[in-house]
N, C-alpha and C. Protein backbone atom coordinates (compact mmCIF):
# COMPACT_ATOMS: atom_id res chain seq x y z
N UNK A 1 78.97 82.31 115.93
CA UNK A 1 79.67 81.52 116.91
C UNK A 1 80.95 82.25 117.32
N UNK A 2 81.45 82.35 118.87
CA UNK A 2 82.51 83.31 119.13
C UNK A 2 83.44 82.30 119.01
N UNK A 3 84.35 82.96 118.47
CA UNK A 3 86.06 82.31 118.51
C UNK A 3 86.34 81.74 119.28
N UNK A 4 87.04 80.55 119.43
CA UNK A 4 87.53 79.50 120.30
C UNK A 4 89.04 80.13 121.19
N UNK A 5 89.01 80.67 122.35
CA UNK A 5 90.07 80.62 122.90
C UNK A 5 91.00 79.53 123.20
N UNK A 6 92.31 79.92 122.94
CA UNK A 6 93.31 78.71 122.91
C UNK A 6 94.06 79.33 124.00
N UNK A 7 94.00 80.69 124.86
CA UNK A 7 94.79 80.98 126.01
C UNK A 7 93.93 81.57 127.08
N UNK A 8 94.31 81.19 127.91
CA UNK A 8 93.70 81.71 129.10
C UNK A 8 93.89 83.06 129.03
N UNK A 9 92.97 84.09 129.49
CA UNK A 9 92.71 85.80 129.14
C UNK A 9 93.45 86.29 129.86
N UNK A 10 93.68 85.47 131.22
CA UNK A 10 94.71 85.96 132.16
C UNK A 10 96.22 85.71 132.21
N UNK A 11 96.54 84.79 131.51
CA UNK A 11 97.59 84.95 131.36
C UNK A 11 98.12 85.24 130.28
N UNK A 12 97.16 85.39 129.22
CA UNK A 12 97.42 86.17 128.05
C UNK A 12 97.75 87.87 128.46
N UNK A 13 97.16 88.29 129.32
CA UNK A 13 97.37 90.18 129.45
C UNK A 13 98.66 89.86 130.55
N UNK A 14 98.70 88.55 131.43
CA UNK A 14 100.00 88.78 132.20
C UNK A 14 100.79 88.68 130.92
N UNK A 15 101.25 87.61 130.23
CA UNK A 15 102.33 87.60 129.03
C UNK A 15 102.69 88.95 128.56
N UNK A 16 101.08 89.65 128.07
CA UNK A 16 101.75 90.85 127.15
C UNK A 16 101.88 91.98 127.93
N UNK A 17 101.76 91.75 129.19
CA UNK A 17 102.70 93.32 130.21
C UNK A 17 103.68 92.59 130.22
N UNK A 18 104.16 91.13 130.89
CA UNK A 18 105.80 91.15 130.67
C UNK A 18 106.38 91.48 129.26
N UNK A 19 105.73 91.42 128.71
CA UNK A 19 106.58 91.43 127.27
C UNK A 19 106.47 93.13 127.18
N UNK A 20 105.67 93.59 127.15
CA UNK A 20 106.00 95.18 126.73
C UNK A 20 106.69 95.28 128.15
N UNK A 21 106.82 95.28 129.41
CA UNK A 21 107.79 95.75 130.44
C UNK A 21 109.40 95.54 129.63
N UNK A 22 109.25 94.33 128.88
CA UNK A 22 110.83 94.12 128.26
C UNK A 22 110.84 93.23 127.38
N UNK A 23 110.58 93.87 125.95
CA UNK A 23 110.42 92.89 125.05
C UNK A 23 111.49 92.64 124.77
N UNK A 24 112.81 93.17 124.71
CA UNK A 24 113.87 92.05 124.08
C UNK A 24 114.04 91.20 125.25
N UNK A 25 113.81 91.34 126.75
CA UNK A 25 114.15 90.43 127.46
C UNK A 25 113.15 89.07 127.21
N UNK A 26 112.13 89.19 127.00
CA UNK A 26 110.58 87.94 127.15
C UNK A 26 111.45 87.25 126.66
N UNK A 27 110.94 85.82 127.34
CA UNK A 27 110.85 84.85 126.73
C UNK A 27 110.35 84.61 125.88
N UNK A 28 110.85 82.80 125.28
CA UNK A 28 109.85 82.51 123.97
C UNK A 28 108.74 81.84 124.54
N UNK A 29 108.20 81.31 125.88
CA UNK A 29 107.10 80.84 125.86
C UNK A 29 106.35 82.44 126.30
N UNK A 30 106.82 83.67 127.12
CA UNK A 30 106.10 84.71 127.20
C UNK A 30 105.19 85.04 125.79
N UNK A 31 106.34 85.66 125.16
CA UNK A 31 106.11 85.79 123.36
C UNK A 31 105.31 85.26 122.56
N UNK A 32 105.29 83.54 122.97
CA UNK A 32 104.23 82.87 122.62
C UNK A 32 102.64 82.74 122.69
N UNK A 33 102.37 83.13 124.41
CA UNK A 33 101.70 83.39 124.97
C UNK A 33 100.59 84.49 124.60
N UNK A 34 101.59 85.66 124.81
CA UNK A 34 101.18 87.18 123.96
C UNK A 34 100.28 86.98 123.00
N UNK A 35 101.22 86.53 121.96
CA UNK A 35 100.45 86.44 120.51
C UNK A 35 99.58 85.57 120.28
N UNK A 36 99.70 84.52 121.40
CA UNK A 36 98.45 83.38 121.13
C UNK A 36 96.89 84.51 121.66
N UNK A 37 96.88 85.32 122.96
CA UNK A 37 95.78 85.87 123.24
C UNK A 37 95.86 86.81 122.41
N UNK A 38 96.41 87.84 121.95
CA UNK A 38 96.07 88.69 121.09
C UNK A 38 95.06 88.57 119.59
N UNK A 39 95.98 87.46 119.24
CA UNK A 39 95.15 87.02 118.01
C UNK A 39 93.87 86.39 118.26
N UNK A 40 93.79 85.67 119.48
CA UNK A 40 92.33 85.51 119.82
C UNK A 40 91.76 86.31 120.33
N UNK A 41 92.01 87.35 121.04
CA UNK A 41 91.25 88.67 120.81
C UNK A 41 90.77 89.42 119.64
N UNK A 42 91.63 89.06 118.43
CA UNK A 42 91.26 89.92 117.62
C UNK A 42 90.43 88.97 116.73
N UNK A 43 90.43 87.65 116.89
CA UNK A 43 89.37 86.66 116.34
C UNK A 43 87.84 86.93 117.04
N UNK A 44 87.95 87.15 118.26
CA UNK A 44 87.24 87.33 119.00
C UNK A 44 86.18 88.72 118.77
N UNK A 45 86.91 90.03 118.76
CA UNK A 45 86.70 91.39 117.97
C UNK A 45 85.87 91.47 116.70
N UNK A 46 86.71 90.80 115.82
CA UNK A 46 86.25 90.30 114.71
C UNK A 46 86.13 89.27 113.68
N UNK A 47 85.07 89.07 114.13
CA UNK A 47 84.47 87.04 113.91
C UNK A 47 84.29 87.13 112.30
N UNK A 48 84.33 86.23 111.98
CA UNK A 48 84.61 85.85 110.32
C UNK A 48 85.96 84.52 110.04
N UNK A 49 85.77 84.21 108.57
CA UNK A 49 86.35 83.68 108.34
C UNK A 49 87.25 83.83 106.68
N UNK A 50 87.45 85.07 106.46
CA UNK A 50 87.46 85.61 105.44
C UNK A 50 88.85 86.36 105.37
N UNK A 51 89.47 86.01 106.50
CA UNK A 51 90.83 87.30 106.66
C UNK A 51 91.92 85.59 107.58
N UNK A 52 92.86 85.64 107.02
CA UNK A 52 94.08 84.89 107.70
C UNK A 52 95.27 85.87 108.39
N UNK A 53 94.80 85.82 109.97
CA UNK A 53 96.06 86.57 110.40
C UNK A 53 97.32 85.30 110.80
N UNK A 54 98.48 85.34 109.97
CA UNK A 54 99.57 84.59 110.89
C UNK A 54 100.24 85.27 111.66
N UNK A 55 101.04 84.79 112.60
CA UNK A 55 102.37 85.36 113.16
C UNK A 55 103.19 84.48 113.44
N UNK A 56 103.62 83.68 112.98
CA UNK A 56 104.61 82.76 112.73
C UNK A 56 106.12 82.75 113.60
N UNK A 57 106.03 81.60 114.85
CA UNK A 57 105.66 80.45 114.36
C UNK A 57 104.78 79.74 115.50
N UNK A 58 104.09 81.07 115.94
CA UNK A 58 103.05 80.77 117.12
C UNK A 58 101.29 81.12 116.90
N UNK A 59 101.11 81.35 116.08
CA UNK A 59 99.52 81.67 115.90
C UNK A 59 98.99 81.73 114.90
N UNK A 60 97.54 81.19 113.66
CA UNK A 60 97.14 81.52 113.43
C UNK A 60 95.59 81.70 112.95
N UNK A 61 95.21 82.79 112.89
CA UNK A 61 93.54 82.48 113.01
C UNK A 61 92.29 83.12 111.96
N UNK A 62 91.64 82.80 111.88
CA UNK A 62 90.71 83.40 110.59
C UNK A 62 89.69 84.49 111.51
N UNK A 63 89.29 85.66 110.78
CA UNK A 63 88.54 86.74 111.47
C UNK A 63 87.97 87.10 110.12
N UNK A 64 87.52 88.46 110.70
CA UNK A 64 86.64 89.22 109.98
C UNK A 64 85.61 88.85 108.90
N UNK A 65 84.62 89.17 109.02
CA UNK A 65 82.78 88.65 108.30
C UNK A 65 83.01 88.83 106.55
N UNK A 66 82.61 87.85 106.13
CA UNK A 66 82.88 87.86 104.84
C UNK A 66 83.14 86.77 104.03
N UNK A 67 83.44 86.58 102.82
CA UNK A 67 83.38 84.76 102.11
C UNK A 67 84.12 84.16 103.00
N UNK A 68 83.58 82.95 103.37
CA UNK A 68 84.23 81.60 104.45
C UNK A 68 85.38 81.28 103.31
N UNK A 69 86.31 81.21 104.10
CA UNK A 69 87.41 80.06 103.19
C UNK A 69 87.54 79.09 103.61
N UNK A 70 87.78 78.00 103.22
CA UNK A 70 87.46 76.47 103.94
C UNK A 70 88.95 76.07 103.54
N UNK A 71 89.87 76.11 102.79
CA UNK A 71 90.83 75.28 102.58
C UNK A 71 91.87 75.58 101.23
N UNK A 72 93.10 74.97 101.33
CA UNK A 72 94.02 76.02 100.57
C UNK A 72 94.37 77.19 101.25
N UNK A 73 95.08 78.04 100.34
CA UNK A 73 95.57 78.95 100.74
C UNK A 73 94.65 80.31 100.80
N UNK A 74 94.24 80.91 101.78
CA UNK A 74 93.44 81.92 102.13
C UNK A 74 92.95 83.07 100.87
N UNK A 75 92.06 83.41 100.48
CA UNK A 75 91.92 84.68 99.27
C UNK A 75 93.04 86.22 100.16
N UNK A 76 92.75 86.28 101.62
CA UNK A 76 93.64 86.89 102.17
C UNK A 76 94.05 86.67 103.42
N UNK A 77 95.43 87.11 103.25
CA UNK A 77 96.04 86.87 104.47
C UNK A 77 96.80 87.74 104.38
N UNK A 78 97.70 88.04 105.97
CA UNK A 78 97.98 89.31 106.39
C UNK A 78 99.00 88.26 107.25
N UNK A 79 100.46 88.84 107.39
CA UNK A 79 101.66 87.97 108.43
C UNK A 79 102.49 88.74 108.53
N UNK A 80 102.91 88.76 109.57
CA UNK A 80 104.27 89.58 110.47
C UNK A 80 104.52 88.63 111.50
N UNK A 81 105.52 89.53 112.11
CA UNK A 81 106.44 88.31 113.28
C UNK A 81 106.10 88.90 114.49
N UNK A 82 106.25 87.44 115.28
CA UNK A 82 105.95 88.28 116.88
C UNK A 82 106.19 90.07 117.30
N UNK A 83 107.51 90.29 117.24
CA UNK A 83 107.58 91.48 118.17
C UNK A 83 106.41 92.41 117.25
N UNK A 84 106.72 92.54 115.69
CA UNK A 84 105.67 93.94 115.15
C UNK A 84 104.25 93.35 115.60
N UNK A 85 103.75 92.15 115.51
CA UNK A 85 102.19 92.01 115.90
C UNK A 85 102.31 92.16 117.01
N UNK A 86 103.05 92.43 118.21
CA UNK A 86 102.54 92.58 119.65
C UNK A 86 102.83 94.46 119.57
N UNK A 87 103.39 94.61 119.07
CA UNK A 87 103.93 96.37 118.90
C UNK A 87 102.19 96.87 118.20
N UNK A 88 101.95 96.21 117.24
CA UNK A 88 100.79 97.02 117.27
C UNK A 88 99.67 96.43 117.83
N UNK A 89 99.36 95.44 118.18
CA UNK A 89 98.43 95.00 119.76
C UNK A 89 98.53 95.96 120.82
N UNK A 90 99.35 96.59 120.97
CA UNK A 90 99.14 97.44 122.04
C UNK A 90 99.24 98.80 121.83
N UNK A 91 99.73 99.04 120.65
CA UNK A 91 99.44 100.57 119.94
C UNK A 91 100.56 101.01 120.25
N UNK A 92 101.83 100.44 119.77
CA UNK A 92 103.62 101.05 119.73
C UNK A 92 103.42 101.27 118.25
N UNK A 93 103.17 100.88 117.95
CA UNK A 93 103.16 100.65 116.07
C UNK A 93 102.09 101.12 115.42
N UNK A 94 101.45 101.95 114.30
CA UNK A 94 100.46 102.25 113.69
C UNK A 94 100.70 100.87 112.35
N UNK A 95 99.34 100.81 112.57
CA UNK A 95 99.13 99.65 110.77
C UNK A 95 99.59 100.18 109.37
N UNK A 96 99.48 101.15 109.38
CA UNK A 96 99.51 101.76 108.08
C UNK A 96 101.51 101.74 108.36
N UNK A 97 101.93 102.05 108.89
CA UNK A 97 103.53 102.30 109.29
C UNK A 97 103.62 101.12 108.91
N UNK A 98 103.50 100.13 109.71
CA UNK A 98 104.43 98.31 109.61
C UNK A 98 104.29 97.79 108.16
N UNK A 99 103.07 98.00 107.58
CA UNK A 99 103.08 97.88 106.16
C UNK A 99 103.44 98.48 104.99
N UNK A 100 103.31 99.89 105.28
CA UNK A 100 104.49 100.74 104.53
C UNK A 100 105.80 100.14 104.46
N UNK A 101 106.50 99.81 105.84
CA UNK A 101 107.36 99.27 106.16
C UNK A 101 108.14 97.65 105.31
N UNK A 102 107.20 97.48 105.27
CA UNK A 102 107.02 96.17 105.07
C UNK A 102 106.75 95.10 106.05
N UNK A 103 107.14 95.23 107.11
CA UNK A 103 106.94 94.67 108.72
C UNK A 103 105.99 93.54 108.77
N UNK A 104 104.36 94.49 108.14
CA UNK A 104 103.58 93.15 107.77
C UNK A 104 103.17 93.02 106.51
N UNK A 105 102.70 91.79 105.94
CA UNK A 105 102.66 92.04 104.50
C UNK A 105 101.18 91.46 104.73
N UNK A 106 100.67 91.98 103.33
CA UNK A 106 98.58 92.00 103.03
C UNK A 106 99.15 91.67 101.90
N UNK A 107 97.93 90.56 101.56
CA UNK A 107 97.20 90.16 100.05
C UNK A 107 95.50 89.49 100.57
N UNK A 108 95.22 90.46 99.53
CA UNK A 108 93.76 90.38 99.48
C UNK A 108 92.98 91.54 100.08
N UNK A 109 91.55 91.14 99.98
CA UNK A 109 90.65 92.03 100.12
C UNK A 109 90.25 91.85 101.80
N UNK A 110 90.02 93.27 102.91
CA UNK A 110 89.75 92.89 104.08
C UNK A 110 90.83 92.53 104.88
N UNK A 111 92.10 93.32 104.37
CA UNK A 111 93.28 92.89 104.97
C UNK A 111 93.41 94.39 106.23
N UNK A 112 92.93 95.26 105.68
CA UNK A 112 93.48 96.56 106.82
C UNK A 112 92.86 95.84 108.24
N UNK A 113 93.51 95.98 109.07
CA UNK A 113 93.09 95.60 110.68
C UNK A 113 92.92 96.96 111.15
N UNK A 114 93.63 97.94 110.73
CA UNK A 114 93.96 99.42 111.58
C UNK A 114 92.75 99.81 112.43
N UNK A 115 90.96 99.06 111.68
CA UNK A 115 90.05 99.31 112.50
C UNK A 115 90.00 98.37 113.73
N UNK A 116 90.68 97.53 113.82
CA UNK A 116 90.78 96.47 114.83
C UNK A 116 92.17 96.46 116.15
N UNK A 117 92.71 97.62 115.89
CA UNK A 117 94.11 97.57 116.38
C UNK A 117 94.13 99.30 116.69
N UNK A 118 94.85 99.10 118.02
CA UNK A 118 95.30 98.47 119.17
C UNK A 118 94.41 97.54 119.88
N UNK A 119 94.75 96.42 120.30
CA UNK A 119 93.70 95.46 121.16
C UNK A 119 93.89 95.53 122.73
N UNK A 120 95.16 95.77 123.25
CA UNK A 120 95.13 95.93 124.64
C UNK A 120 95.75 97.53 125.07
């Protein structure tokens, strides 16, 4: 079953060109926007229910094929904040960097996205 979009596709790619044209300028409903289609792109990419991406305090969604989690707290999940999840949505940011970093943090198994990223 494909992922449930929660943003329109079109104004999800308008959001995330305004926002990379000027991300400290975007707004918070731009910002919002962004990360709402991105992450449903990448739900979309990769269907499952086995991986928790947040980005807090606008999105979050279950992906990638593998044990269903139904409830409680995820076996894994993966969270960063708007600007680094839209930085590497569009390939400003490498995965392996933001988590080195600390930028985003992984627990669990099925957490690397790096095969899933850049999305736009």
């Amino acid at each position: 079953m494909p992922a449930r979009r929660r943003t329109d596709p079109a104004d999800g790619r308008a959001a995330l060109e305004a926002w990379r044209a000027d991300p400290a300028g975007a707004d918070r409903r731009t910002r919002a926007t962004a990360v709402r289609w991105t992450t449903d792109e990448l739900a979309e990419r990769a269907p499952g229910r086995s991986v928790e991406v947040r980005v807090p305090p606008f999105a979050a969604v279950q992906c990638i094929d593998g044990p269903v989690h139904r409830r409680g707290t995820p076996p894994a999940v993966v969270e960063t904040d708007a600007a680094t999840w839209l930085a590497l949505a569009v390939g400003d940011l490498a995965w392996g960097e933001a988590v080195a970093s600390g930028s985003v943090a992984v627990s669990g198994e099925r957490t690397d996205l790096a095969p899933y990223l850049p999305l736009a």
